[in-house]
C-alpha atoms as a PDB file:
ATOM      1  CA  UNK A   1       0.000   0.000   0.000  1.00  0.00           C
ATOM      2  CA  UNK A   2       1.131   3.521  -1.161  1.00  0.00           C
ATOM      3  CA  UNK A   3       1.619   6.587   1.355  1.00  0.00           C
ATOM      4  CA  UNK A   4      -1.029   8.254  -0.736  1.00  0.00           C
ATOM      5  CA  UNK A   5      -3.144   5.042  -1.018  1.00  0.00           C
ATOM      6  CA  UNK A   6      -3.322   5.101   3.043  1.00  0.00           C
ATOM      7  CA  UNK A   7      -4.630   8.379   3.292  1.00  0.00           C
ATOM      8  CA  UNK A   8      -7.192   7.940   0.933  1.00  0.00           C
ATOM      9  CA  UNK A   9      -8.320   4.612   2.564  1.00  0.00           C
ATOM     10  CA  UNK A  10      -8.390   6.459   6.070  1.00  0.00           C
ATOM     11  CA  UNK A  11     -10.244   9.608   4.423  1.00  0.00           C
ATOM     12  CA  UNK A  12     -12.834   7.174   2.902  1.00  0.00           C
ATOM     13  CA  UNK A  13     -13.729   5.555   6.466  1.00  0.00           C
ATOM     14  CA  UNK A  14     -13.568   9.024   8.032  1.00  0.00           C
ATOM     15  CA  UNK A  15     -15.770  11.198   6.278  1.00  0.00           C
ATOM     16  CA  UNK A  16     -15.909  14.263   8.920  1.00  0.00           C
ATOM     17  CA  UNK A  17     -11.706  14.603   8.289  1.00  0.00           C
ATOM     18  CA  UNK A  18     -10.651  16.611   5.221  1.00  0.00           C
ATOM     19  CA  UNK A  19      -8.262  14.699   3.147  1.00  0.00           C
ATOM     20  CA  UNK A  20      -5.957  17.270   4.151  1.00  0.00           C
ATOM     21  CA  UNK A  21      -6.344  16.422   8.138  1.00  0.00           C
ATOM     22  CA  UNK A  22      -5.737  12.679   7.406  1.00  0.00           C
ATOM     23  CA  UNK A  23      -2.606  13.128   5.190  1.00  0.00           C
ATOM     24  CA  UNK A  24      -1.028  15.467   8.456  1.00  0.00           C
ATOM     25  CA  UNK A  25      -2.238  12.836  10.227  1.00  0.00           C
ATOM     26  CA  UNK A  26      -0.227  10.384   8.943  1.00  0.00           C
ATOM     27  CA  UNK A  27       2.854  12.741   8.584  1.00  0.00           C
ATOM     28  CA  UNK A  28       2.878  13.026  12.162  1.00  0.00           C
ATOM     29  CA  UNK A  29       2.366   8.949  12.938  1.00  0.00           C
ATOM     30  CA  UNK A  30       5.080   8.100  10.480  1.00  0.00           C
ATOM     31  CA  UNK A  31       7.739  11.264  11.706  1.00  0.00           C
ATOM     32  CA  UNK A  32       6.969  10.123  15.190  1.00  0.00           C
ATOM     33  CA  UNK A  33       7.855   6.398  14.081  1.00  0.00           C
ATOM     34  CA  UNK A  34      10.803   7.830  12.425  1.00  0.00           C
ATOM     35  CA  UNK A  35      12.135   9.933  15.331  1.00  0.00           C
ATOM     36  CA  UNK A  36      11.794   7.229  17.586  1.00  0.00           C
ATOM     37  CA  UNK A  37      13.725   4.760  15.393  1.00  0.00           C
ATOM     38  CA  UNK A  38      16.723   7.179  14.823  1.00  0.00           C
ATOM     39  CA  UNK A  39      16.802   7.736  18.653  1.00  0.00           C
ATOM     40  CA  UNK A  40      17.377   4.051  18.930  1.00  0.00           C
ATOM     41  CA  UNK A  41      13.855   3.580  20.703  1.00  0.00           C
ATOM     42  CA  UNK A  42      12.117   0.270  19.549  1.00  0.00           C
ATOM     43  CA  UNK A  43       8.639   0.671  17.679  1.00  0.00           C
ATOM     44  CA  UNK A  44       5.499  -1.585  18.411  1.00  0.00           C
ATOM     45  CA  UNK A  45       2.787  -1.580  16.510  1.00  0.00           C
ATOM     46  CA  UNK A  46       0.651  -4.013  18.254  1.00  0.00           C
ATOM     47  CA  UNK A  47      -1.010  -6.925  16.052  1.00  0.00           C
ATOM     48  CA  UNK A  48       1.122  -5.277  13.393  1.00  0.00           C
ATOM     49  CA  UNK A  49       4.671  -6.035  14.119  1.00  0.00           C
ATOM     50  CA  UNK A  50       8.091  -4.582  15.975  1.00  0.00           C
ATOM     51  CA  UNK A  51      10.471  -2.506  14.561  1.00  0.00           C
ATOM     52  CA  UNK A  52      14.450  -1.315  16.242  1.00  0.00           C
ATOM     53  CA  UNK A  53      17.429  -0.591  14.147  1.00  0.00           C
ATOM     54  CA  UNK A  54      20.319  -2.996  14.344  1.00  0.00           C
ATOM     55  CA  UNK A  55      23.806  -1.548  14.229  1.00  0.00           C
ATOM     56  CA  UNK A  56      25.805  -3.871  11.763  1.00  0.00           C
ATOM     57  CA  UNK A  57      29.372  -4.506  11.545  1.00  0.00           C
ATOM     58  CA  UNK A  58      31.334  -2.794   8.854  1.00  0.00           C
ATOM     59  CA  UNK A  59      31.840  -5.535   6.270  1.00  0.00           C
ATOM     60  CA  UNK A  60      35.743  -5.652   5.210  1.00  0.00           C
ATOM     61  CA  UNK A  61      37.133  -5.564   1.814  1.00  0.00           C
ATOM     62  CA  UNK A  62      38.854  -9.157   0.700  1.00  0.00           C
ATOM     63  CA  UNK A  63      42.479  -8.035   0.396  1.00  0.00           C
ATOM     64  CA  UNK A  64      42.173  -9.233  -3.365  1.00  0.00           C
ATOM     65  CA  UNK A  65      39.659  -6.357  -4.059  1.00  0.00           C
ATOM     66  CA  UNK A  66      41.724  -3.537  -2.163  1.00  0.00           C
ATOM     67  CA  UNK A  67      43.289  -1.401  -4.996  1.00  0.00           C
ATOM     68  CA  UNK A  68      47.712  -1.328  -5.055  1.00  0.00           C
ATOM     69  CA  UNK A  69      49.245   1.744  -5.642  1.00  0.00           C
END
């Protein structure tokens, strides 16, 4: 499902909100997702799912690929 697809879903079932209301709406929900996410907060959408960022290791160059001078 699109972003725009979303709001026009939620504006459908919501008739009093403007289309306008429900696409700040979801700006909000999905900057607030966002935020938490870079501030290394985990993010649980209940019956939806869990989301965290993982900090991975820095994958090495084989020595074959490394360029010689």
């Amino acid at each position: 499902m699109l972003r725009s697809e979303l709001i026009a879903r939620l504006a459908e079932e919501n008739p009093t909100l403007k289309a306008r209301e429900v696409e700040r709406i979801v700006d909000v929900i999905f900057d607030e997702i966002a935020a938490a996410l870079e501030r290394g907060d985990r993010v649980e959408l209940r019956g939806f799912g869990a989301f965290s960022v993982r900090k991975r290791l820095r994958a090495r160059v084989p020595a074959m690929f490394c360029a010689q001078g």
